[in-house]
N, C-alpha and C. Protein backbone atom coordinates (compact mmCIF):
# COMPACT_ATOMS: atom_id res chain seq x y z
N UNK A 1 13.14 -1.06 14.92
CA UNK A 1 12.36 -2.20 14.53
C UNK A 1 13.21 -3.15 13.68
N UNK A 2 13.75 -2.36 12.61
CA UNK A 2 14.82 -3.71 11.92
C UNK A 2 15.69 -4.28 12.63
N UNK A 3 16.28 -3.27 13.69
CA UNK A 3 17.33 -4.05 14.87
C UNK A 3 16.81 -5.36 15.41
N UNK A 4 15.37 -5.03 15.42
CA UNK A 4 14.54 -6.25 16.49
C UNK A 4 14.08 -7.82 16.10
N UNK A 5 14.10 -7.56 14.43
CA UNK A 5 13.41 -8.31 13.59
C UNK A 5 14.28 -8.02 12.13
N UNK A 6 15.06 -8.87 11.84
CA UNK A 6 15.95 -7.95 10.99
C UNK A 6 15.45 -9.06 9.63
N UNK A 7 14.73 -10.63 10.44
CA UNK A 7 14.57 -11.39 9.38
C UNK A 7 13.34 -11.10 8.79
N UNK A 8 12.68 -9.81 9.59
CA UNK A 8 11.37 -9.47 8.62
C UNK A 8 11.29 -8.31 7.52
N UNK A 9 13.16 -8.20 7.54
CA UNK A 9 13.31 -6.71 6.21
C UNK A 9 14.51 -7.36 5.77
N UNK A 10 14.20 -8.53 5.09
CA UNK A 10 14.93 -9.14 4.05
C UNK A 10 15.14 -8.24 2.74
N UNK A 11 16.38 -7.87 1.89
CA UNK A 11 16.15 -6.86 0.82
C UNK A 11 16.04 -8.39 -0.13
N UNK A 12 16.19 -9.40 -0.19
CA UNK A 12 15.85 -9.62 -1.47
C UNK A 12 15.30 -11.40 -1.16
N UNK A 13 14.26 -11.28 -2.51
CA UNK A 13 13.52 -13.10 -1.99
C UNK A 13 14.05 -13.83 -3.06
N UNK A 14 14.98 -15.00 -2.51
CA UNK A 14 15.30 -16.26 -3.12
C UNK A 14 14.73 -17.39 -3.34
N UNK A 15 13.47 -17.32 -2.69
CA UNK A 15 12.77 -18.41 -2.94
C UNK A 15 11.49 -18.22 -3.61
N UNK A 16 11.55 -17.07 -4.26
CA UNK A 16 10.33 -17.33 -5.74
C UNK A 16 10.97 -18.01 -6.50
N UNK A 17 9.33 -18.76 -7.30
CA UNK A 17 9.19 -19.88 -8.34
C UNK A 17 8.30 -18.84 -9.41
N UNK A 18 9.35 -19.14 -10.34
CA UNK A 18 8.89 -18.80 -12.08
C UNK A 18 8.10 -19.84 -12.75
N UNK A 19 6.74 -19.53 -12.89
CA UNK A 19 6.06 -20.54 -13.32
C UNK A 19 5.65 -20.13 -14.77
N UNK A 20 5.18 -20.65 -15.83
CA UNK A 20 4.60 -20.48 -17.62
C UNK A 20 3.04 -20.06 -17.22
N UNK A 21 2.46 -18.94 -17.24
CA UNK A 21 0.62 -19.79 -16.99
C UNK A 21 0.40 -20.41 -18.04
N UNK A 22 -0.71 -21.19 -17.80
CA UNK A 22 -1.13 -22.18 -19.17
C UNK A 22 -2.25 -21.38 -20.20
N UNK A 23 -1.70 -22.18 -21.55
CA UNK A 23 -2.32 -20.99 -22.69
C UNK A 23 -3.40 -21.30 -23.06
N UNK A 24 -4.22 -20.06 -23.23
CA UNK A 24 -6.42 -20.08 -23.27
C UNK A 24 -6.22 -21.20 -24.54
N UNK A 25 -5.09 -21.41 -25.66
CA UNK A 25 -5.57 -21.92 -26.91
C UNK A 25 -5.38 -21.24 -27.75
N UNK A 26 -5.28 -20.00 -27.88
CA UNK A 26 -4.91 -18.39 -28.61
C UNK A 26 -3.76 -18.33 -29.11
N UNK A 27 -3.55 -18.34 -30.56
CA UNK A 27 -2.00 -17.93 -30.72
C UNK A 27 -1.53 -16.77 -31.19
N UNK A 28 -2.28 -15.45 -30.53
CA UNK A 28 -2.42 -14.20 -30.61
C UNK A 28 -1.31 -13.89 -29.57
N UNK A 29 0.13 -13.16 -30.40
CA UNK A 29 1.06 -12.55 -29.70
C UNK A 29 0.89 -11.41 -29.45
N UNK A 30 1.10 -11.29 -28.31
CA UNK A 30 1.18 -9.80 -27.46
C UNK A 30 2.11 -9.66 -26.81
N UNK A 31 2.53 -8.31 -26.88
CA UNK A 31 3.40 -7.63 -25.84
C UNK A 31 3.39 -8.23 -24.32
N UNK A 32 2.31 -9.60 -23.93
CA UNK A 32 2.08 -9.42 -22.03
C UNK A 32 3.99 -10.22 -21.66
N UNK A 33 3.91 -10.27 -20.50
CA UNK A 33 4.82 -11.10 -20.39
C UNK A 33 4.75 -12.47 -19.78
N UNK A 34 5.51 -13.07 -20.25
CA UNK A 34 5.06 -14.60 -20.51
C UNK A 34 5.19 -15.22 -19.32
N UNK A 35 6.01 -15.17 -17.95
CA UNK A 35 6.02 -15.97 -17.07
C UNK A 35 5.38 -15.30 -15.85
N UNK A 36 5.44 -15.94 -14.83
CA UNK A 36 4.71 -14.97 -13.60
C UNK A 36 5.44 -15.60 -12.54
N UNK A 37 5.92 -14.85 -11.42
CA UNK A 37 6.66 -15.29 -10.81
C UNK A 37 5.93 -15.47 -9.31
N UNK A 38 5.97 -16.75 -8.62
CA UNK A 38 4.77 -16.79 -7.69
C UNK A 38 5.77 -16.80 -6.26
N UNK A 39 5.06 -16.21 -5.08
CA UNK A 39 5.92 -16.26 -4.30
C UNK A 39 5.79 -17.76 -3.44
N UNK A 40 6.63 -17.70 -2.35
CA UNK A 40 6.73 -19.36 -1.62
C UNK A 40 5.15 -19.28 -0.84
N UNK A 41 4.98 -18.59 -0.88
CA UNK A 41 3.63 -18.35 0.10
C UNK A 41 2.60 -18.97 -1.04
N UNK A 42 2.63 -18.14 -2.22
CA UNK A 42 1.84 -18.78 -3.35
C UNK A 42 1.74 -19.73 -3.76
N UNK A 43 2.91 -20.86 -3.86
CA UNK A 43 3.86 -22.06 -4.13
C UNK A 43 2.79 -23.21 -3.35
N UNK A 44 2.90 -23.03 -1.81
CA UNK A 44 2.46 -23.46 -0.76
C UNK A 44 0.96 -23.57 -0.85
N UNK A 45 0.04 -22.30 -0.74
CA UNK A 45 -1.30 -22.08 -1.02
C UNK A 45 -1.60 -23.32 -1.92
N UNK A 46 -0.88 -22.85 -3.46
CA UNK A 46 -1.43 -23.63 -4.35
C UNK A 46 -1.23 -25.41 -3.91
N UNK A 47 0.25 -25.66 -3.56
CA UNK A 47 0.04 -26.93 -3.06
C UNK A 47 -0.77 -27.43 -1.87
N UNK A 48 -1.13 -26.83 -0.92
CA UNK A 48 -2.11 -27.05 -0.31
C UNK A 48 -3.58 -27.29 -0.59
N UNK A 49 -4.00 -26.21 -1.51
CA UNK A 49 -5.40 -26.65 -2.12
C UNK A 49 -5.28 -27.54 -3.20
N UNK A 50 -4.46 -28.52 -3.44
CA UNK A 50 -4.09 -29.20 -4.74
C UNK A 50 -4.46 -28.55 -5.99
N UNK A 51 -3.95 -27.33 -6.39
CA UNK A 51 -4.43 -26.59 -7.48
C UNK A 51 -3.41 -26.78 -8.51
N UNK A 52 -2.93 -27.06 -9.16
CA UNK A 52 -1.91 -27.38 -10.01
C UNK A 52 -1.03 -25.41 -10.25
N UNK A 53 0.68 -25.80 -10.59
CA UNK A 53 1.19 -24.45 -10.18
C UNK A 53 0.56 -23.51 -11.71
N UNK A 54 0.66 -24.31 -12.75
CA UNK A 54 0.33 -22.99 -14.04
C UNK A 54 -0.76 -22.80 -13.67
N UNK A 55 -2.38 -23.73 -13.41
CA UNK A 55 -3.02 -22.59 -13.29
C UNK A 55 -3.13 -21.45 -12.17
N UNK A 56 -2.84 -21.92 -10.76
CA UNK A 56 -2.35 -20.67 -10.27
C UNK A 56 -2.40 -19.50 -11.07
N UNK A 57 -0.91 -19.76 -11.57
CA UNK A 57 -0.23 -18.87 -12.31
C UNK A 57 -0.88 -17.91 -13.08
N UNK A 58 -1.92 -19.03 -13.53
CA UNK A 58 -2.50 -18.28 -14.66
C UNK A 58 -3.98 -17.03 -14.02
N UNK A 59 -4.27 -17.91 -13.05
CA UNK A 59 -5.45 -16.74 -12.27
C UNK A 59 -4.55 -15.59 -11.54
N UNK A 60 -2.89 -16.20 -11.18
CA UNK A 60 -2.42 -15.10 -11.04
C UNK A 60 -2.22 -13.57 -12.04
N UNK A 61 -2.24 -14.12 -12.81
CA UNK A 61 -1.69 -13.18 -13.98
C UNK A 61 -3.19 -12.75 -14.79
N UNK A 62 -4.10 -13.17 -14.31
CA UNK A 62 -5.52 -12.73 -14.84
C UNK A 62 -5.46 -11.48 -13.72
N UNK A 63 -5.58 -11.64 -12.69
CA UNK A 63 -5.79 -10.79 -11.35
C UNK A 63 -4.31 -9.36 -11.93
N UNK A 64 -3.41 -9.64 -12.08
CA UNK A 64 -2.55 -8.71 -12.54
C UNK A 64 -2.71 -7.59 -13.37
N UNK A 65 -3.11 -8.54 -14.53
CA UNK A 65 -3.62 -7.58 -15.71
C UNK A 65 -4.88 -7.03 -15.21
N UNK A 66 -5.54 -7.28 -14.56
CA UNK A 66 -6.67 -6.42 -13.90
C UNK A 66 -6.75 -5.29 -13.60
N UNK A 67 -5.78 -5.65 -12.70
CA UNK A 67 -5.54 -4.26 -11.20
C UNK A 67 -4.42 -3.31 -12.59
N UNK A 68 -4.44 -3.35 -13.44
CA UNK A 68 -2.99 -2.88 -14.19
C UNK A 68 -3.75 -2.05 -15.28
């Protein structure tokens, strides 16, 4: 299968975007980590639904800490 399709077992992605999520207002430091890294697929989504990229980011990283 990788012989066949070798561009679908890429070992590494160059085209994620490191985005800030935007802050609730809180200036309560915590251990989380501060950036979230969205993939081109995510990038795209968000520019497609005109969603601006931090908040993305930021429902990304809500959904993270979730599942975590």
């Amino acid at each position: 299968m990788r012989v066949e399709f070798p561009h679908k077992f890429q070992a590494q992605r160059h085209n994620a975007q490191a985005v800030a999520p935007a802050s609730s207002g809180r200036s309560v430091k915590s251990g989380r980590k501060k950036t979230v890294e969205l993939t081109p697929g995510q990038v795209a989504f968000a520019k497609k639904m005109n969603i601006p990229l931090e908040r993305y980011a930021k429902e990304v990283a809500k959904l993270d800490t979730r599942s975590a």
